[in-house]
N, C-alpha and C. Protein backbone atom coordinates (compact mmCIF):
# COMPACT_ATOMS: atom_id res chain seq x y z
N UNK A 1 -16.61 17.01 -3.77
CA UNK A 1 -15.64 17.82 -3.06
C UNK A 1 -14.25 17.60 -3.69
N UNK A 2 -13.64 18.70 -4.58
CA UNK A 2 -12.75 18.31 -4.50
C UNK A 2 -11.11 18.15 -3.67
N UNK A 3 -10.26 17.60 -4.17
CA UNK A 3 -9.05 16.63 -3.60
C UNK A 3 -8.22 17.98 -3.06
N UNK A 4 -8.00 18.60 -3.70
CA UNK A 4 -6.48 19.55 -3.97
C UNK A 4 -7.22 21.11 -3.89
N UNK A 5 -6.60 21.81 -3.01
CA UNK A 5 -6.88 22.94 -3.27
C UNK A 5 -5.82 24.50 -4.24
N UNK A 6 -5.86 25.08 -4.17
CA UNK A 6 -4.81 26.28 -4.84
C UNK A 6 -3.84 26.43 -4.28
N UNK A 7 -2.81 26.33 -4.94
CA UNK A 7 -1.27 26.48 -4.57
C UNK A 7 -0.85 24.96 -4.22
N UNK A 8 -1.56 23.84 -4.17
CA UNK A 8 -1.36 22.26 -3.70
C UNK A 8 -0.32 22.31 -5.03
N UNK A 9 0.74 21.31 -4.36
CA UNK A 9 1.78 21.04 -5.69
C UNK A 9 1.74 19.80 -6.30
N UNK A 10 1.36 19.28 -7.27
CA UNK A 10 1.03 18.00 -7.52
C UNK A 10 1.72 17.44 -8.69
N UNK A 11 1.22 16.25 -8.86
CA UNK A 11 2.17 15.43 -10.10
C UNK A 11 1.24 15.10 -11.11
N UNK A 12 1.14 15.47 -12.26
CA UNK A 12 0.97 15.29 -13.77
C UNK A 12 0.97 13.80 -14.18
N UNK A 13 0.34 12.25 -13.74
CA UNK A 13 1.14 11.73 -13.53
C UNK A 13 1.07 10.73 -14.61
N UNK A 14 0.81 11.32 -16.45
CA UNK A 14 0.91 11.17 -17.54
C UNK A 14 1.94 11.84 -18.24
N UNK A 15 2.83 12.55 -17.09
CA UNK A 15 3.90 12.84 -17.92
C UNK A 15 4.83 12.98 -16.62
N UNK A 16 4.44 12.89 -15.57
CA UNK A 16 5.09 12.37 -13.93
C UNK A 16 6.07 13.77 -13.91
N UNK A 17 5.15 15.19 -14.54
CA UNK A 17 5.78 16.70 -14.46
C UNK A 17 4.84 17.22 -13.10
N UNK A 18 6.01 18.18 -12.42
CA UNK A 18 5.41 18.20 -11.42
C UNK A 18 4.41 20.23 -11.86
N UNK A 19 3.40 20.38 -10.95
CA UNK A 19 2.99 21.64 -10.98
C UNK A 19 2.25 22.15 -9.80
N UNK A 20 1.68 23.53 -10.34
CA UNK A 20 0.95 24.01 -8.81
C UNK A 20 -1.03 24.49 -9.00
N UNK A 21 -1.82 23.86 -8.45
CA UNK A 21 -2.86 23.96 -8.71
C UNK A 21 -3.31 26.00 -8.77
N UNK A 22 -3.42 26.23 -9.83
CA UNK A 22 -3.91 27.44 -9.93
C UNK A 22 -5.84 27.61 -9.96
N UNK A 23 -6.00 26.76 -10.02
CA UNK A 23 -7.79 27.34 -10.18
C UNK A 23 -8.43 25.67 -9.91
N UNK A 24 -9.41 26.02 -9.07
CA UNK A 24 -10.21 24.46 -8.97
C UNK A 24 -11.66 24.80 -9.64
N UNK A 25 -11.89 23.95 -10.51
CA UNK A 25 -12.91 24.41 -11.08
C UNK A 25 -14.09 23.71 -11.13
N UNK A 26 -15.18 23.93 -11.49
CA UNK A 26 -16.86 23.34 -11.10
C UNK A 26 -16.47 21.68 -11.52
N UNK A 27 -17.08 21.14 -10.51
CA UNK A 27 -17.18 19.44 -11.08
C UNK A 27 -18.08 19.74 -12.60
N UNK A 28 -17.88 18.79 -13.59
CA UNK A 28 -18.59 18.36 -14.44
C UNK A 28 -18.83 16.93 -14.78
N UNK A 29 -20.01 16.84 -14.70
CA UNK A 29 -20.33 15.57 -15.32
C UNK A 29 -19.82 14.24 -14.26
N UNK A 30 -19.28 14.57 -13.14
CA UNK A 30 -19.11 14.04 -11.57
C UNK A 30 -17.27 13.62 -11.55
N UNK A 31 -16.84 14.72 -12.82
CA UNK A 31 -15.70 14.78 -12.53
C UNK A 31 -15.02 15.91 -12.40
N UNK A 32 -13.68 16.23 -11.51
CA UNK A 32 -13.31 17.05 -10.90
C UNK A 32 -11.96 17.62 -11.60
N UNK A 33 -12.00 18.96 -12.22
CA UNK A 33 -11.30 19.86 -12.87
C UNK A 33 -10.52 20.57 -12.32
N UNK A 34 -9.27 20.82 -12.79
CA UNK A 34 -8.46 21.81 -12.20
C UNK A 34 -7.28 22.30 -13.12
N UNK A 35 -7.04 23.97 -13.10
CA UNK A 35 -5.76 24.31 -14.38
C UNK A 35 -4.73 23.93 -13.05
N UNK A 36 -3.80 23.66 -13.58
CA UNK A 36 -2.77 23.22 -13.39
C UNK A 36 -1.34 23.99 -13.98
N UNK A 37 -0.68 24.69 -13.04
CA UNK A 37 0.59 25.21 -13.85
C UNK A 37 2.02 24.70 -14.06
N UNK A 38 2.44 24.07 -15.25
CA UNK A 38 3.21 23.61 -15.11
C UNK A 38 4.29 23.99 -16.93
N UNK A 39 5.31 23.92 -16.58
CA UNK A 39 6.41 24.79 -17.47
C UNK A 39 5.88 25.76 -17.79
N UNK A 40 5.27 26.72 -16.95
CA UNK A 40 5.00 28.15 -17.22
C UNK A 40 3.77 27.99 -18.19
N UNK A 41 3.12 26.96 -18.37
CA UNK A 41 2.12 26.74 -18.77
C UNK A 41 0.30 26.24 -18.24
N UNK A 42 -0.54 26.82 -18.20
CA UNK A 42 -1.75 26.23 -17.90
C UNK A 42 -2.30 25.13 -18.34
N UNK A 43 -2.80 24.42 -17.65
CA UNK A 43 -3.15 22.91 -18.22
C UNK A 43 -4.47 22.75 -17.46
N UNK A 44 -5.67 21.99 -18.19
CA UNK A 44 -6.44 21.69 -17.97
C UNK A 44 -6.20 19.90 -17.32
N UNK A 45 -6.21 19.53 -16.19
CA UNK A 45 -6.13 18.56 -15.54
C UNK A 45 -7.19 17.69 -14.58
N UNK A 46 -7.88 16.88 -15.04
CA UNK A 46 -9.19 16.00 -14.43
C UNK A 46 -7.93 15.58 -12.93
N UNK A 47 -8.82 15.19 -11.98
CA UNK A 47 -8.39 15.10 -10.75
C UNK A 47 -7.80 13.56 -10.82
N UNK A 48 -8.13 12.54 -11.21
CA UNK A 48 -7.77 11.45 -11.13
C UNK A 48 -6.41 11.07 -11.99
N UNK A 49 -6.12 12.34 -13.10
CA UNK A 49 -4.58 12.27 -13.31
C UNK A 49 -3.34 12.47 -12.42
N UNK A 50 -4.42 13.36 -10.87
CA UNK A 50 -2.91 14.29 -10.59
C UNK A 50 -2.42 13.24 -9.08
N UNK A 51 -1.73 13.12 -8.48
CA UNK A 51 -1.43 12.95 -7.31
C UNK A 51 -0.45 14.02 -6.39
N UNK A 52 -1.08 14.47 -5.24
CA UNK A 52 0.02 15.04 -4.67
C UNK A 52 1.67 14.42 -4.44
N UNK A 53 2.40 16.00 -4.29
CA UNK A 53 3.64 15.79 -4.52
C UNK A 53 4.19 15.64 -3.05
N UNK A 54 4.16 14.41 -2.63
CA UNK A 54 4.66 14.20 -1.11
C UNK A 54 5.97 13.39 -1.44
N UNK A 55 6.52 13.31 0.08
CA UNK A 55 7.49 11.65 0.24
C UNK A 55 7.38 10.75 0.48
N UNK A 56 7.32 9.63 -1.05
CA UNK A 56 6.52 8.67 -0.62
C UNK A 56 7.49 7.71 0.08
N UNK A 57 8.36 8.12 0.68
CA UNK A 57 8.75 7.07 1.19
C UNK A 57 8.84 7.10 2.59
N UNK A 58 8.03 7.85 3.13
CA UNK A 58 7.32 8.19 4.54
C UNK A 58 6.22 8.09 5.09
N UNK A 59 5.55 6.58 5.08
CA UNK A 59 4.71 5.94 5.41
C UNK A 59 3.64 6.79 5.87
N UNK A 60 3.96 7.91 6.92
CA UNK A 60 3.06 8.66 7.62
C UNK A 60 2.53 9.72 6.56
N UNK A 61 3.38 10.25 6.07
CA UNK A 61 3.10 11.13 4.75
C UNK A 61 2.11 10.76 3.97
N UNK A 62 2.47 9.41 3.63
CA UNK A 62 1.74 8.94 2.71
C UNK A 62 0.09 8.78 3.45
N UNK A 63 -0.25 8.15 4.54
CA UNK A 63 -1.29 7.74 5.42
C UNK A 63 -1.85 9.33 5.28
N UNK A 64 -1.23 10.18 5.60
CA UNK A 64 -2.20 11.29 6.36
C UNK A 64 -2.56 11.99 4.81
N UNK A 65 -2.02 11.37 3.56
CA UNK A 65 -2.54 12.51 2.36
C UNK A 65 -3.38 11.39 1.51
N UNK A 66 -3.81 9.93 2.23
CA UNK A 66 -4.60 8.99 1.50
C UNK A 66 -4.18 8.71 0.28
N UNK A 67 -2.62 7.78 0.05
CA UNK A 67 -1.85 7.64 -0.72
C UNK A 67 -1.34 5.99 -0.38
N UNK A 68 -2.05 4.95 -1.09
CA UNK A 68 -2.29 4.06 -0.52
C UNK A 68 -1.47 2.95 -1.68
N UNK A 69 -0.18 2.29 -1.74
CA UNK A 69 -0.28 1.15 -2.71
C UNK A 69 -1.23 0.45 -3.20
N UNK A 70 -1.13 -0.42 -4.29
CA UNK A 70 -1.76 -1.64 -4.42
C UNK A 70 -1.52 -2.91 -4.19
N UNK A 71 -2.53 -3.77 -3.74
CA UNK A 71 -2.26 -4.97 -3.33
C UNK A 71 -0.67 -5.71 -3.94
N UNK A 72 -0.40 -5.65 -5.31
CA UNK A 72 0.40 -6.55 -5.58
C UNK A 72 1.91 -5.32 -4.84
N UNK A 73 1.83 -4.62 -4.93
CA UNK A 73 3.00 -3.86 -4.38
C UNK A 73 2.99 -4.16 -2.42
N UNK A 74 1.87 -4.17 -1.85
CA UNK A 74 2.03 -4.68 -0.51
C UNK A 74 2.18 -5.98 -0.54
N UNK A 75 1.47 -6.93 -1.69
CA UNK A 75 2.39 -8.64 -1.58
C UNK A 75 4.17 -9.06 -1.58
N UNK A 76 4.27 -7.68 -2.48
CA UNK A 76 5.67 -8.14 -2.84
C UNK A 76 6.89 -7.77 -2.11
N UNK A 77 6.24 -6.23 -0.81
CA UNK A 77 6.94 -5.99 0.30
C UNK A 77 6.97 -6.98 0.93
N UNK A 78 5.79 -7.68 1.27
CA UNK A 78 5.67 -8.25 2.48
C UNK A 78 6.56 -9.77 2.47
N UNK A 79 6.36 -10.31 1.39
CA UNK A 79 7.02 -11.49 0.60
C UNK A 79 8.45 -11.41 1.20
N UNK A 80 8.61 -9.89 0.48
CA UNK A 80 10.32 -9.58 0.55
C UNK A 80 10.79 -9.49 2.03
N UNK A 81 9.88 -8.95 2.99
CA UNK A 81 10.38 -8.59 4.22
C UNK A 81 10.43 -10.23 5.11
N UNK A 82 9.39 -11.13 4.68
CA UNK A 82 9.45 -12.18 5.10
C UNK A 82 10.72 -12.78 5.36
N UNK A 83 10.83 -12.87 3.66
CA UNK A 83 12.28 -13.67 3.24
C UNK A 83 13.32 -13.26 3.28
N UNK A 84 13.81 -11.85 4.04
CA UNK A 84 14.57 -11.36 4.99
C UNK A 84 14.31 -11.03 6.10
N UNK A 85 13.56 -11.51 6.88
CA UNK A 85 13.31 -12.06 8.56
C UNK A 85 13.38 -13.25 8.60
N UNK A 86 13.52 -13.98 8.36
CA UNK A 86 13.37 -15.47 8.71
C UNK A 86 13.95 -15.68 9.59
N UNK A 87 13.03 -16.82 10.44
CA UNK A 87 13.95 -16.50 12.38
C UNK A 87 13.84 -18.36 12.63
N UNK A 88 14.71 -18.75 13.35
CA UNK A 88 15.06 -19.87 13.68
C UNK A 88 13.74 -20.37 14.74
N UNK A 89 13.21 -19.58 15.07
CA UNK A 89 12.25 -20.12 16.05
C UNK A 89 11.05 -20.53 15.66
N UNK A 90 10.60 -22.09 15.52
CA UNK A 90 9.44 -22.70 15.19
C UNK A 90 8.52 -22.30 15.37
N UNK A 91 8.33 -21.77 16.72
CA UNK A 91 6.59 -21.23 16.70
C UNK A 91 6.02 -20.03 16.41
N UNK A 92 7.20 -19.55 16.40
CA UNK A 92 6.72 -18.12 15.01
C UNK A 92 6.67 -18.66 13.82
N UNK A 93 7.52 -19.73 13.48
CA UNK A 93 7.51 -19.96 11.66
C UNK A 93 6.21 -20.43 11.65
N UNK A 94 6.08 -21.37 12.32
CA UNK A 94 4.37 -21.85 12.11
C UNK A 94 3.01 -21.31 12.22
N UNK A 95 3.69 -20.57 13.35
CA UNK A 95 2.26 -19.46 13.49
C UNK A 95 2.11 -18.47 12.00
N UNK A 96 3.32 -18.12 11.62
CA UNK A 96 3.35 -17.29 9.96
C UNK A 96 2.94 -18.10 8.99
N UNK A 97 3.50 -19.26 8.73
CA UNK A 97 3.22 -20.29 7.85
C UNK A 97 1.57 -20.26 7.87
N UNK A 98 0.80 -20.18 8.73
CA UNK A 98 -1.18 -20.32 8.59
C UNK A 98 -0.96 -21.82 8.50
N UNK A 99 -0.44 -22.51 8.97
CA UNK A 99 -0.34 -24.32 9.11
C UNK A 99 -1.56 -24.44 9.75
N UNK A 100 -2.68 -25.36 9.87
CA UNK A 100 -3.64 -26.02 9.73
C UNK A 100 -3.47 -27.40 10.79
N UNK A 101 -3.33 -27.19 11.50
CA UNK A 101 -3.13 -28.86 12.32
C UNK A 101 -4.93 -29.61 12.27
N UNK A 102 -4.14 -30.67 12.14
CA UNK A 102 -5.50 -31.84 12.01
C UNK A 102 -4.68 -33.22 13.35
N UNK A 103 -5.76 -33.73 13.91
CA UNK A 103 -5.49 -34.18 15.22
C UNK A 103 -4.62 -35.56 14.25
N UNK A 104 -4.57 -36.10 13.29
CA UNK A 104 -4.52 -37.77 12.88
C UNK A 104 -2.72 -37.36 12.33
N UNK A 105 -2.26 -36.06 12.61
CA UNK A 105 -0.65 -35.52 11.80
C UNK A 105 0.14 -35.70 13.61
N UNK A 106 -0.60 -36.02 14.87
CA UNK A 106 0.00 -35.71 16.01
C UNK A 106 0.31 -37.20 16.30
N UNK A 107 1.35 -37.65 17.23
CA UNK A 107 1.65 -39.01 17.55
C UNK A 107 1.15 -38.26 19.62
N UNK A 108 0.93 -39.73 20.08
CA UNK A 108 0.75 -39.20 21.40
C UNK A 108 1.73 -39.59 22.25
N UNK A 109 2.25 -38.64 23.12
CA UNK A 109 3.71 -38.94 23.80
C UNK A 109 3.96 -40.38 24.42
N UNK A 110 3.07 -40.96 24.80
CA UNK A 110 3.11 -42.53 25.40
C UNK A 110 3.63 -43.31 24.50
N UNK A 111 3.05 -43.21 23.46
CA UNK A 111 3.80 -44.18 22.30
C UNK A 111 5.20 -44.00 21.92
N UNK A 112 5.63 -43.01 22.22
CA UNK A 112 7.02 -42.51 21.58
C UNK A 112 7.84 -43.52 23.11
N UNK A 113 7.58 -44.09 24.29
CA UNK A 113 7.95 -44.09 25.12
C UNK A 113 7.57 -45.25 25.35
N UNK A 114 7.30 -46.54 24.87
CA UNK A 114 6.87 -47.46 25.10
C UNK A 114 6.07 -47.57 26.33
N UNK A 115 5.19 -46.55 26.69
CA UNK A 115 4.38 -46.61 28.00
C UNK A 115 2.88 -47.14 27.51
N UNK A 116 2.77 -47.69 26.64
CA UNK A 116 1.25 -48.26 26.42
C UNK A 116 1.15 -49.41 26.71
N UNK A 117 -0.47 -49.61 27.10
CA UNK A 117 -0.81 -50.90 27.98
C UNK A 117 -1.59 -51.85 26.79
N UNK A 118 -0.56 -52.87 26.70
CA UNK A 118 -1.10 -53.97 25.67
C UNK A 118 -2.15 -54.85 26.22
């Protein structure tokens, strides 16, 4: 099935020129064809070159036309958004941090208080 139908405006994105799908044509060989018009020119364009021409900087846009980053581009938001949130409050930092408690890292409040029975 293919992606894009006629008149879809899409991006070239080996030469990142934008155009307008004029003809969708028979899969071959289990890949998906389409002319493509762009500088007043027809272009023969396999489907996995083109991406639609949305705003990608509208999360929803992007979601509803299955326009998805890659991992290292969602590490390096997320990194970034971290290390401009950073919040004074411990039990969020720790709960973010994925810290690991092991029972032998805890002291038990009696001892801190000289309340133990020798």
């Amino acid at each position: 099935m293919s992606h894009f139908i006629v008149g879809d405006i899409v991006i070239y994105i080996n030469s990142n020129e934008k155009g307008v799908i004029t003809e969708v044509c028979p899969p071959a060989r289990g890949r998906q064809l389409y002319k493509v018009s762009i500088d007043n020119s027809i272009r023969n364009c396999l489907e996995s070159n083109l991406i639609a021409d949305i705003d990608l900087s509208d999360p929803f846009k992007r979601l509803e036309q299955g326009v998805f980053g890659n991992y290292l581009d969602f590490s390096r938001l997320n990194t970034s958004f971290k290390i401009k949130n950073t919040s004074n409050n411990t039990i969020s930092t720790l709960k973010a941090s994925n810290t690991i408690f092991k029972a032998f890292q805890f002291k038990h409040s009696s001892y801190d208080h000289g309340l133990t029975d020798y």
